[in-house]
N, C-alpha and C. Protein backbone atom coordinates (compact mmCIF):
# COMPACT_ATOMS: atom_id res chain seq x y z
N UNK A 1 -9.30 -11.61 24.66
CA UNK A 1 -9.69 -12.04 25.99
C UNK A 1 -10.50 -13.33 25.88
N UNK A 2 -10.00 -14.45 26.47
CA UNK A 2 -11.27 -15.65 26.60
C UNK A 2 -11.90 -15.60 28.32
N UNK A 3 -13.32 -15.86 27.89
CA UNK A 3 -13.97 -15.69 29.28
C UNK A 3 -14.12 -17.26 29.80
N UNK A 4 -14.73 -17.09 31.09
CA UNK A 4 -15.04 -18.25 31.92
C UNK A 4 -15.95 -18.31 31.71
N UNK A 5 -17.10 -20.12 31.63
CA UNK A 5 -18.63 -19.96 31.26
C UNK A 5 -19.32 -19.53 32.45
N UNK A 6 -19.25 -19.07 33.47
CA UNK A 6 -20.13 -18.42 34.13
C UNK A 6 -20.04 -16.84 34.18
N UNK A 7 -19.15 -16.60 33.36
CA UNK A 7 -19.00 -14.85 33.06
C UNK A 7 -19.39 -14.81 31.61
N UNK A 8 -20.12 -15.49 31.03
CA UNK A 8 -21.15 -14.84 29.44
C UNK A 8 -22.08 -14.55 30.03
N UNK A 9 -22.32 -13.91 29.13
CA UNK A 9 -23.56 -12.60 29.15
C UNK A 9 -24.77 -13.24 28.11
N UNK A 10 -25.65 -13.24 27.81
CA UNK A 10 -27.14 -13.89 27.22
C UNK A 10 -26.92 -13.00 25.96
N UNK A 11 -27.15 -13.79 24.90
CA UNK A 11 -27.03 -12.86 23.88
C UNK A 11 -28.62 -12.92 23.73
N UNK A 12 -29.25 -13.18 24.20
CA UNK A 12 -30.79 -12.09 24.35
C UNK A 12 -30.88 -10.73 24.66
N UNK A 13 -29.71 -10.31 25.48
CA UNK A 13 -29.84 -9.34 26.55
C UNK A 13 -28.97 -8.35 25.13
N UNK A 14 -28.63 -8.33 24.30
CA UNK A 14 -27.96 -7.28 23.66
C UNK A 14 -28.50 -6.58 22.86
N UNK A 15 -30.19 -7.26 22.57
CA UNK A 15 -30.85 -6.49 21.85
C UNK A 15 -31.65 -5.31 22.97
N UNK A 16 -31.47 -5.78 24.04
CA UNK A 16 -32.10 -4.95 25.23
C UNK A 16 -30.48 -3.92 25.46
N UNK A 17 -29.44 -4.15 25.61
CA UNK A 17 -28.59 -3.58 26.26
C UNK A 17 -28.20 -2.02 25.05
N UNK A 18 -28.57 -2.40 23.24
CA UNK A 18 -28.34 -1.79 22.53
C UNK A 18 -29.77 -0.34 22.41
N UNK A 19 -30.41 -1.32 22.88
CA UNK A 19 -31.67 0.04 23.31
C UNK A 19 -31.94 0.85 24.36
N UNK A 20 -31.38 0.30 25.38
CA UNK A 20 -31.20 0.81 26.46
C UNK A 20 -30.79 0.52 27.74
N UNK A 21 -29.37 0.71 28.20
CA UNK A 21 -28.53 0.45 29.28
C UNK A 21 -29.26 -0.02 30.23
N UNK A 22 -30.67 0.97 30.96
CA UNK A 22 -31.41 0.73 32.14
C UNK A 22 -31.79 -0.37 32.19
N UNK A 23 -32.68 -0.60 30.72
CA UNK A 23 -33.75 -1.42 30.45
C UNK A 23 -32.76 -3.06 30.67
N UNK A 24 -31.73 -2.87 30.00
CA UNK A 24 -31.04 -3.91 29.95
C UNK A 24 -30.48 -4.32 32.10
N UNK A 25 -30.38 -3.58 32.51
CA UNK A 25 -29.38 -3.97 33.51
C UNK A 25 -31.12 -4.14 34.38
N UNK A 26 -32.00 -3.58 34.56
CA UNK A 26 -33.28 -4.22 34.79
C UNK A 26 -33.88 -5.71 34.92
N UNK A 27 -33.29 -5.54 33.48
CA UNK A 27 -33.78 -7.25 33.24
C UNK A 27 -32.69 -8.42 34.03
N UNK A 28 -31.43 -7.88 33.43
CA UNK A 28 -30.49 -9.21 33.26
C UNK A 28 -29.53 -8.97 34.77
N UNK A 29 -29.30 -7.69 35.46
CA UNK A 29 -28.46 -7.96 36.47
C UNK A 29 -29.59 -7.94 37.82
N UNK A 30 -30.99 -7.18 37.61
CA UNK A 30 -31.68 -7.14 39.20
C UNK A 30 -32.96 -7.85 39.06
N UNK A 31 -33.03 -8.70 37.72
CA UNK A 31 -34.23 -9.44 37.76
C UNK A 31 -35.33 -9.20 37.95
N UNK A 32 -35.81 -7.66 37.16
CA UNK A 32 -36.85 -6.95 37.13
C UNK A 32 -37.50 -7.34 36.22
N UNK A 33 -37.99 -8.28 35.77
CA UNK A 33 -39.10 -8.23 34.73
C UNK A 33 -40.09 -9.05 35.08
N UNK A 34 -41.21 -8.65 34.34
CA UNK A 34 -43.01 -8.62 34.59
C UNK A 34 -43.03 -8.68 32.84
N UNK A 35 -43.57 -10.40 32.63
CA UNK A 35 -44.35 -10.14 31.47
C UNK A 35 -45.60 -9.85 31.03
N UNK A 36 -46.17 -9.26 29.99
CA UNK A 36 -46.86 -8.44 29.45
C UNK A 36 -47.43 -9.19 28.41
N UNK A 37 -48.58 -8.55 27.58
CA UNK A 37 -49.09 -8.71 26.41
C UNK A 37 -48.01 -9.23 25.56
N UNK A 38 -47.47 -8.67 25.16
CA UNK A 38 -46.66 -8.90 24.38
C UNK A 38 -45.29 -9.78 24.30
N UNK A 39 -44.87 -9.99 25.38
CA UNK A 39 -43.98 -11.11 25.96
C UNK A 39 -44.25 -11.98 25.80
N UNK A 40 -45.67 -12.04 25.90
CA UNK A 40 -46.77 -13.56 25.63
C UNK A 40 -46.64 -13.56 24.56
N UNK A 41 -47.44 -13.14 23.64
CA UNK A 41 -47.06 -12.88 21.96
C UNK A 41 -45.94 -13.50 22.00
N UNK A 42 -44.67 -12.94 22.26
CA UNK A 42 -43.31 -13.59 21.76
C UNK A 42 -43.41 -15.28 22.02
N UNK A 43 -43.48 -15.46 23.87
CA UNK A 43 -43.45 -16.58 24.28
C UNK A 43 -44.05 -17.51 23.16
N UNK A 44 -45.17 -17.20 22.60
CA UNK A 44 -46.25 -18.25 21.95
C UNK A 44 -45.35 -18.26 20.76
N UNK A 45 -44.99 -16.89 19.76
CA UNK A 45 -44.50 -16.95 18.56
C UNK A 45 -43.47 -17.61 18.47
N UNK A 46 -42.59 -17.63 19.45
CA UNK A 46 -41.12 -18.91 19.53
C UNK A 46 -41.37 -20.33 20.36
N UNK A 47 -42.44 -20.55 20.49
CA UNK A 47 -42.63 -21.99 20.59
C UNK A 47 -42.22 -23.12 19.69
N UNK A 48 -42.53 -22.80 18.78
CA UNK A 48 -42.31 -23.69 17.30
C UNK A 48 -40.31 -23.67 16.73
N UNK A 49 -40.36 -21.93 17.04
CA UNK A 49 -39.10 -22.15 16.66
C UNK A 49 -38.19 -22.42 17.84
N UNK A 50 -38.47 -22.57 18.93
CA UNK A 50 -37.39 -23.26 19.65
C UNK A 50 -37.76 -23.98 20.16
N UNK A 51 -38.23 -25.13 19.70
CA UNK A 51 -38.47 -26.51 19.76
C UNK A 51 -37.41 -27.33 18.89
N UNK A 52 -36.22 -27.65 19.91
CA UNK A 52 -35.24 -28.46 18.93
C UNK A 52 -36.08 -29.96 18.20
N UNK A 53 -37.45 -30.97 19.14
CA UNK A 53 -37.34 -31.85 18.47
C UNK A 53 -38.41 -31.78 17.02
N UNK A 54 -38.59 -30.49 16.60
CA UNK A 54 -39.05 -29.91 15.00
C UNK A 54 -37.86 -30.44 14.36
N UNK A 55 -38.00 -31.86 13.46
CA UNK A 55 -37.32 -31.33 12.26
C UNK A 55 -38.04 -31.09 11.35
N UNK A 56 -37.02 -30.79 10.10
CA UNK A 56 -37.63 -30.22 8.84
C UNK A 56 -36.75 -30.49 7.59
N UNK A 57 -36.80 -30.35 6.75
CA UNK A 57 -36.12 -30.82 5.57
C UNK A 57 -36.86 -30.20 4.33
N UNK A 58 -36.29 -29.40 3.23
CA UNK A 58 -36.59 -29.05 2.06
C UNK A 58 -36.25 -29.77 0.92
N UNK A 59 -35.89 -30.57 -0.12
CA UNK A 59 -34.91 -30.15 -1.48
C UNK A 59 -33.24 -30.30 -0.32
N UNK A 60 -32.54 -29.02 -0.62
CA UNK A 60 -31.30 -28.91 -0.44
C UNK A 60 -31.06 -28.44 0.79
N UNK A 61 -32.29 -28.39 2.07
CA UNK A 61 -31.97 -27.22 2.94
C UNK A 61 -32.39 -28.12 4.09
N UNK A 62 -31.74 -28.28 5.33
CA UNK A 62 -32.63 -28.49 6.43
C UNK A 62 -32.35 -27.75 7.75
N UNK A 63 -33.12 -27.95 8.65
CA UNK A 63 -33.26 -26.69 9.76
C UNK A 63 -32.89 -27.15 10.64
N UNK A 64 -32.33 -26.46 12.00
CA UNK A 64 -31.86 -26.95 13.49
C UNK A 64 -32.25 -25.67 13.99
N UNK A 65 -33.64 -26.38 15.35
CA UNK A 65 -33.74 -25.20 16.36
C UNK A 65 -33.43 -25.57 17.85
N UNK A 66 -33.53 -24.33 18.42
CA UNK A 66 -32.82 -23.53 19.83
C UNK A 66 -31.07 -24.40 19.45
N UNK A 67 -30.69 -24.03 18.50
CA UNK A 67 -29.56 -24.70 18.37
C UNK A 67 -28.86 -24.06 19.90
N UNK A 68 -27.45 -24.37 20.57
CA UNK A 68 -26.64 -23.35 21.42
C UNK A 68 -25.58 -23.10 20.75
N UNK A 69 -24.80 -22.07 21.22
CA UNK A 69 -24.04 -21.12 20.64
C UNK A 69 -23.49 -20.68 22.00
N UNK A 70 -22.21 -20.08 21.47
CA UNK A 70 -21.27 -18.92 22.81
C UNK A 70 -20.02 -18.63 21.78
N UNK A 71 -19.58 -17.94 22.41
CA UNK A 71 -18.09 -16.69 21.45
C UNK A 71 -17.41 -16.94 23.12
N UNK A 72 -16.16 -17.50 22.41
CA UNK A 72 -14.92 -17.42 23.72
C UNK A 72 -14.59 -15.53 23.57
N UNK A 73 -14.61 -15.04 22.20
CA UNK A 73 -14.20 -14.13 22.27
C UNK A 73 -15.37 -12.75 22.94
N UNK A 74 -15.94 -12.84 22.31
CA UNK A 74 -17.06 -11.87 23.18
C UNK A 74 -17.94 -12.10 24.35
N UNK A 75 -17.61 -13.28 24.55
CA UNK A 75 -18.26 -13.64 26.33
C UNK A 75 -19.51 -13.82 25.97
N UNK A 76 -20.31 -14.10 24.74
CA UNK A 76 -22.08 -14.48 24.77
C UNK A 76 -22.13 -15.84 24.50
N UNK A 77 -23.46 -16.09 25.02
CA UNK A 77 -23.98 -17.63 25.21
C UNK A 77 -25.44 -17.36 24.75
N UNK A 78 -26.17 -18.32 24.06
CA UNK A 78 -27.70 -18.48 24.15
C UNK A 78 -27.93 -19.39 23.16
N UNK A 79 -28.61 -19.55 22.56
CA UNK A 79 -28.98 -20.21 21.46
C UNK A 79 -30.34 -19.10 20.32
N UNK A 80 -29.63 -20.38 19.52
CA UNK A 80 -30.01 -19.19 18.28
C UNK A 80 -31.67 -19.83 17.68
N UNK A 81 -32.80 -19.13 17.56
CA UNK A 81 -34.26 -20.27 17.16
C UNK A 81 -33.93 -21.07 15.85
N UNK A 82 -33.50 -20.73 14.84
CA UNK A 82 -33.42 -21.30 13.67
C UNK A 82 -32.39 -21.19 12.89
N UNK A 83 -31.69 -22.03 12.38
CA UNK A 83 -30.61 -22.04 11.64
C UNK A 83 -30.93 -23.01 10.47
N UNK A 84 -30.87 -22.52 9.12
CA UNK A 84 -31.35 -22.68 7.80
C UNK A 84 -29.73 -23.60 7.18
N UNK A 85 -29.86 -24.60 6.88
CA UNK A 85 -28.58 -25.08 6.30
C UNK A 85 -28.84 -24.96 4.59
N UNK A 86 -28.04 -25.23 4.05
CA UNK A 86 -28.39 -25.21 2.79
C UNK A 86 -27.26 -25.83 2.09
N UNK A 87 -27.45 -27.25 1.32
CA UNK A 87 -26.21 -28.08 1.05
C UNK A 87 -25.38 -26.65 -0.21
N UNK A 88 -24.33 -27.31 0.09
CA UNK A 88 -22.60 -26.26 -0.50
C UNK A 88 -21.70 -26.86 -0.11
N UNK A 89 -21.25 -27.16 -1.06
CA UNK A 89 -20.17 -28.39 -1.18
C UNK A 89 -18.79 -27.44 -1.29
N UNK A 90 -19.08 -26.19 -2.03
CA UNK A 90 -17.67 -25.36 -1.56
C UNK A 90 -17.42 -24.82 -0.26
N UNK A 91 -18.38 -23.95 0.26
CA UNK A 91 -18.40 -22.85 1.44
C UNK A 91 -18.92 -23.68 2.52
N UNK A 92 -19.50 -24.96 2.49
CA UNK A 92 -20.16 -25.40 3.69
C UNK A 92 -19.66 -25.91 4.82
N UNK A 93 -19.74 -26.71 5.89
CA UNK A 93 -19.48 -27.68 6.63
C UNK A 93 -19.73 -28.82 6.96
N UNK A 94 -19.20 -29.75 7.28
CA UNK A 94 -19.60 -31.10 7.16
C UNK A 94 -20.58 -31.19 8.48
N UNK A 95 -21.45 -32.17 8.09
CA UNK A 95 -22.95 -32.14 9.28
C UNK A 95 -22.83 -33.59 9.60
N UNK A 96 -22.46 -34.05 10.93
CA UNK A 96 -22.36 -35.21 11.62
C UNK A 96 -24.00 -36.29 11.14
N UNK A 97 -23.97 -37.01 10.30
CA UNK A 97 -25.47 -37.57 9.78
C UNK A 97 -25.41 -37.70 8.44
N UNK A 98 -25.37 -36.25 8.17
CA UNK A 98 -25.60 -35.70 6.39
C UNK A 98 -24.27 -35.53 5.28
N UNK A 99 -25.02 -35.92 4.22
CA UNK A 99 -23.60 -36.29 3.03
C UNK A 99 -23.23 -34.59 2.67
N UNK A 100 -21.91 -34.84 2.47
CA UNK A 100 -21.97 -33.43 1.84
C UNK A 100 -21.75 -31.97 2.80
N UNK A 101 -21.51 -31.35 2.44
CA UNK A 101 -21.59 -29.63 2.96
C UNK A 101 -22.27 -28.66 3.09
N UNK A 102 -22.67 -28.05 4.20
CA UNK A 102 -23.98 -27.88 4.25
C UNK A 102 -23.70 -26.11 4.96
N UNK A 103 -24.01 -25.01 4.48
CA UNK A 103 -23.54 -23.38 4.64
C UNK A 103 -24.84 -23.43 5.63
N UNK A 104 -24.87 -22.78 6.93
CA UNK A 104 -25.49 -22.04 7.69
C UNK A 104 -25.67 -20.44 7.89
N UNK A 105 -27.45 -20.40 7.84
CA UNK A 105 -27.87 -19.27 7.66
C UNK A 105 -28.56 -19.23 9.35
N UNK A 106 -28.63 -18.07 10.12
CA UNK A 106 -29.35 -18.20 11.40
C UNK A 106 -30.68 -17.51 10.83
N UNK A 107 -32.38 -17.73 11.36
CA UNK A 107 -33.26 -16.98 11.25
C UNK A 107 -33.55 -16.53 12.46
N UNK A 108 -33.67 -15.70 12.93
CA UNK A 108 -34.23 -14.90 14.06
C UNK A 108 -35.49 -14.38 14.13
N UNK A 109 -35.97 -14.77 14.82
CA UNK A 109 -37.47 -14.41 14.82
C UNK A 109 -37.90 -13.39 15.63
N UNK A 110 -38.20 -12.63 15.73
CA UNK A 110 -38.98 -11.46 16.00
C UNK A 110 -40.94 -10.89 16.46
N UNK A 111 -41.33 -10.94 17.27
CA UNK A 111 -42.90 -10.57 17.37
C UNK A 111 -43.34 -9.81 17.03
N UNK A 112 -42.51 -8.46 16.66
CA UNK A 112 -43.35 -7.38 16.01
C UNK A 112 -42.80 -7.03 14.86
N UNK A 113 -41.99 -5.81 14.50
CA UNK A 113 -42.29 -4.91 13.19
C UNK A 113 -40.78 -4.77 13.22
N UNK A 114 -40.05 -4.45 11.66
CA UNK A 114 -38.64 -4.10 11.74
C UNK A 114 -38.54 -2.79 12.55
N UNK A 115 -37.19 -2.35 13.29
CA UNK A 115 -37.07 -1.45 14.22
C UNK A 115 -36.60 0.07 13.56
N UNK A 116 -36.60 0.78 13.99
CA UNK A 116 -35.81 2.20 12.98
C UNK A 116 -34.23 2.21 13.37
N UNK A 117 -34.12 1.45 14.38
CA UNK A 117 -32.63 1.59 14.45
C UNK A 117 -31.96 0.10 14.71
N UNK A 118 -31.13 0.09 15.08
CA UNK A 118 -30.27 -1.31 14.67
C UNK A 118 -30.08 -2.52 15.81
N UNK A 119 -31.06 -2.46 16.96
CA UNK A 119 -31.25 -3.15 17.65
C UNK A 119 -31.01 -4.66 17.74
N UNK A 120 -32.20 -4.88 16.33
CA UNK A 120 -32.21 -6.21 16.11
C UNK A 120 -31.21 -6.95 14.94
N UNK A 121 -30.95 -5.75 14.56
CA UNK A 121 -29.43 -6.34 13.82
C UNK A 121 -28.19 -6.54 14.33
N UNK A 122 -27.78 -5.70 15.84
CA UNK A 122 -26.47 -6.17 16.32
C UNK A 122 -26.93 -7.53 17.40
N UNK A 123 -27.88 -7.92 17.53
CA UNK A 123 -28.86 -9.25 18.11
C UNK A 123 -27.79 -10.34 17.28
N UNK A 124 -28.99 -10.29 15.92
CA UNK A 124 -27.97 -11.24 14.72
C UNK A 124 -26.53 -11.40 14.46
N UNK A 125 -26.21 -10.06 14.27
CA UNK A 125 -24.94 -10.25 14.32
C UNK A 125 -23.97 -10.64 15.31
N UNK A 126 -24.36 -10.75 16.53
CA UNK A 126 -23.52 -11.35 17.86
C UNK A 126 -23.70 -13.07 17.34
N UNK A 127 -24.92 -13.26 16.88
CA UNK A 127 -25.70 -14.63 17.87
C UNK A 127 -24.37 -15.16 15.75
N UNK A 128 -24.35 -14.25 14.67
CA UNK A 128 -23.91 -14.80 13.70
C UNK A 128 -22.11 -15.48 14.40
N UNK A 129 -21.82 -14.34 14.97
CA UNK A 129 -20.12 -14.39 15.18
C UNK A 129 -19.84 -15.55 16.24
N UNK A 130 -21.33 -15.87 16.96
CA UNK A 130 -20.86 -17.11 17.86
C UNK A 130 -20.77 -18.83 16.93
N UNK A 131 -22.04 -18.16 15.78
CA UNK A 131 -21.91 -19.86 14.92
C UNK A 131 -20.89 -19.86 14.04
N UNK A 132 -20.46 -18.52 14.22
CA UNK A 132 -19.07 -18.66 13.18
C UNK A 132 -17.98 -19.42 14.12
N UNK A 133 -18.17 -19.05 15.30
CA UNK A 133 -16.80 -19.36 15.98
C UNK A 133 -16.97 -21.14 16.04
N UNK A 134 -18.87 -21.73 16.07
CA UNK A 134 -19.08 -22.83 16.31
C UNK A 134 -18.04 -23.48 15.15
N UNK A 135 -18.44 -23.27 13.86
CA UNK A 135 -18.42 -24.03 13.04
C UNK A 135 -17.08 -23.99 11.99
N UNK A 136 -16.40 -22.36 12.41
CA UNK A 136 -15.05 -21.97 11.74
C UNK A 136 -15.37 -21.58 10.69
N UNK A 137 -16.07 -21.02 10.12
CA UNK A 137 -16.33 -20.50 8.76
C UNK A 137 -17.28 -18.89 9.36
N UNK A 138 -16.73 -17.97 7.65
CA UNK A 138 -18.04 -17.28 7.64
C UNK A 138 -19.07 -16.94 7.31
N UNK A 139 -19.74 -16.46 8.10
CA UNK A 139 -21.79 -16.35 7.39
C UNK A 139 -21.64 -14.95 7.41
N UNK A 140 -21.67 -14.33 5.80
CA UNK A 140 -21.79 -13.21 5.48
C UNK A 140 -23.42 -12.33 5.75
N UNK A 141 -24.24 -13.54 6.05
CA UNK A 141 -25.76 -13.01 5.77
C UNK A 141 -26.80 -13.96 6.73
N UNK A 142 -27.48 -13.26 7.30
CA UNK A 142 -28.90 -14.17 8.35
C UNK A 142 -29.83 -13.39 7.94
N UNK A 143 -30.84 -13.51 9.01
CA UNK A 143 -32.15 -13.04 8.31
C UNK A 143 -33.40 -12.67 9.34
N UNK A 144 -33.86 -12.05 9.83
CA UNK A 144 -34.98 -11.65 10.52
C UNK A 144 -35.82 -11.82 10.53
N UNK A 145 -36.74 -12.71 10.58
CA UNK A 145 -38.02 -12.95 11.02
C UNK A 145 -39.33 -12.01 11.42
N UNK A 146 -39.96 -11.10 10.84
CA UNK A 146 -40.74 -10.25 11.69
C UNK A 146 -42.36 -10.77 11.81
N UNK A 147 -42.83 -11.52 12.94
CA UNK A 147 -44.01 -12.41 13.10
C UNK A 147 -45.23 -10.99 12.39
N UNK A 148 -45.39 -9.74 13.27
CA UNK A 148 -45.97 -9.17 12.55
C UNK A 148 -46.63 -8.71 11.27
N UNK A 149 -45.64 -8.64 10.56
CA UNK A 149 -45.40 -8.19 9.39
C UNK A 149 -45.38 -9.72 7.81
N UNK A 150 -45.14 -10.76 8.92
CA UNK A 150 -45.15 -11.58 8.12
C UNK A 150 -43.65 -11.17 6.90
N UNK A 151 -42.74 -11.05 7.58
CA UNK A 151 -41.85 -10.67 6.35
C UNK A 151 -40.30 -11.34 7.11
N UNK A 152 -39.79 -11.73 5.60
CA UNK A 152 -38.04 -12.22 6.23
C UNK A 152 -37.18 -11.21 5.69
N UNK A 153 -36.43 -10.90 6.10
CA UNK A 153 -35.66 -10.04 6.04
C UNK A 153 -34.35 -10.02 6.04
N UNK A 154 -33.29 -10.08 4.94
CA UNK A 154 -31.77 -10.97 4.39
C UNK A 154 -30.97 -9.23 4.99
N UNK A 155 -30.10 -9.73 6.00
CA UNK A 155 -29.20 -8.88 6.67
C UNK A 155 -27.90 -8.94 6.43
N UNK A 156 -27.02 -8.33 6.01
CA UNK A 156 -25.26 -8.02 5.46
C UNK A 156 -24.77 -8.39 6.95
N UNK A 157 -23.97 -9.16 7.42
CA UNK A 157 -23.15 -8.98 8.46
C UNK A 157 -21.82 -8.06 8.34
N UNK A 158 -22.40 -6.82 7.95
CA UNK A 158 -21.21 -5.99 8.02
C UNK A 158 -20.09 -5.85 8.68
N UNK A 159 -18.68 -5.41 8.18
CA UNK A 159 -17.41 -5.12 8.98
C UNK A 159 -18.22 -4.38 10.05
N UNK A 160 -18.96 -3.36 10.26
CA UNK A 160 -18.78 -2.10 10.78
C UNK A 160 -19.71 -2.58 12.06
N UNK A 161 -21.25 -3.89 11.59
CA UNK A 161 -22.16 -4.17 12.22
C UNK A 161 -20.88 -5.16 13.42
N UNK A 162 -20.32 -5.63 13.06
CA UNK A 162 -19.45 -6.49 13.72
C UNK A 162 -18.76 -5.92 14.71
N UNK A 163 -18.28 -4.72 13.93
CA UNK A 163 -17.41 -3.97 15.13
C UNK A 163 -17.99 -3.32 16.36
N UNK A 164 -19.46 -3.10 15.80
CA UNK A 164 -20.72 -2.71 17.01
C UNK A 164 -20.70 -3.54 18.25
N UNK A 165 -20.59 -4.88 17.68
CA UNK A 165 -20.91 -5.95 19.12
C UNK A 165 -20.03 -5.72 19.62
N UNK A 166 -18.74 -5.83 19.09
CA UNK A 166 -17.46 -5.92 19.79
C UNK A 166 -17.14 -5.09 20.88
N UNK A 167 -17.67 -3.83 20.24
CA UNK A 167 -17.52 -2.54 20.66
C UNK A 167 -18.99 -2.83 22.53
């Protein structure tokens, strides 16, 4: 199925829709939300990372934030906070600027603590299958961000995690 761009859906909204139907159709179809403590927290903690005019540069690696993103095939749109390049001259893609081939990793950032269930992994894995579709290649692996915890966290884009979004 390819959608029309005013029929995607926020791929913000799937980490809400995978926890809970209500919570999700609350937010995104009747425009119920009231932020909180903690919304703030987020708001402040993704300042930095979705600030596209941050650049950055390592050695072999450089960064692009609030990059955008959308899947003709799954109908999502949003943008992703951080995407980690890392030159690869086999697996990479060519970067309009930069010499060479360059493999994309997405980081996702997070305000609190890893979850017990898979919330914030079918998040990644949507927001992975849209930069795949960007760029035509695949990203076997992204990574989680947890501001809390201070910890990154290297995620499998599984067959099965894949078939979740789809699903």
């Amino acid at each position: 199925m390819v959608y029309n761009e005013e029929d995607f859906l926020m791929l913000s909204g799937i980490q809400h829709f995978y926890f809970c139907k209500r919570q999700w159709c609350l937010i995104h179809v009747e425009q119920q939300w009231q932020d909180n403590q903690w919304t703030a927290e987020g708001n402040l903690i993704h300042e930095r990372a979705d600030n596209p005019y941050i650049k950055e540069k390592r050695k072999d690696k450089f960064y692009s934030r609030a990059m955008p993103v959308s899947s003709q095939t799954l109908g999502f749109s949003g943008q992703l906070d951080v995407v980690e390049f890392t030159r690869d001259d086999d697996n990479g893609v060519k970067i309009p600027g930069k010499k060479g081939k360059w493999a994309p990793v997405i980081v996702e950032f997070k305000r609190g603590k890893e979850k017990q269930d898979e919330r914030d992994i079918v998040q990644l894995a949507a927001e992975v299958i849209c930069l795949e579709e960007k760029f035509g290649i695949e990203i076997p692996f992204s990574y989680l961000y947890y501001h809390q915890t201070n910890h990154k966290k290297k995620v499998q884009i599984s067959k099965s995690v894949r078939k979740q979004v789809q699903e």
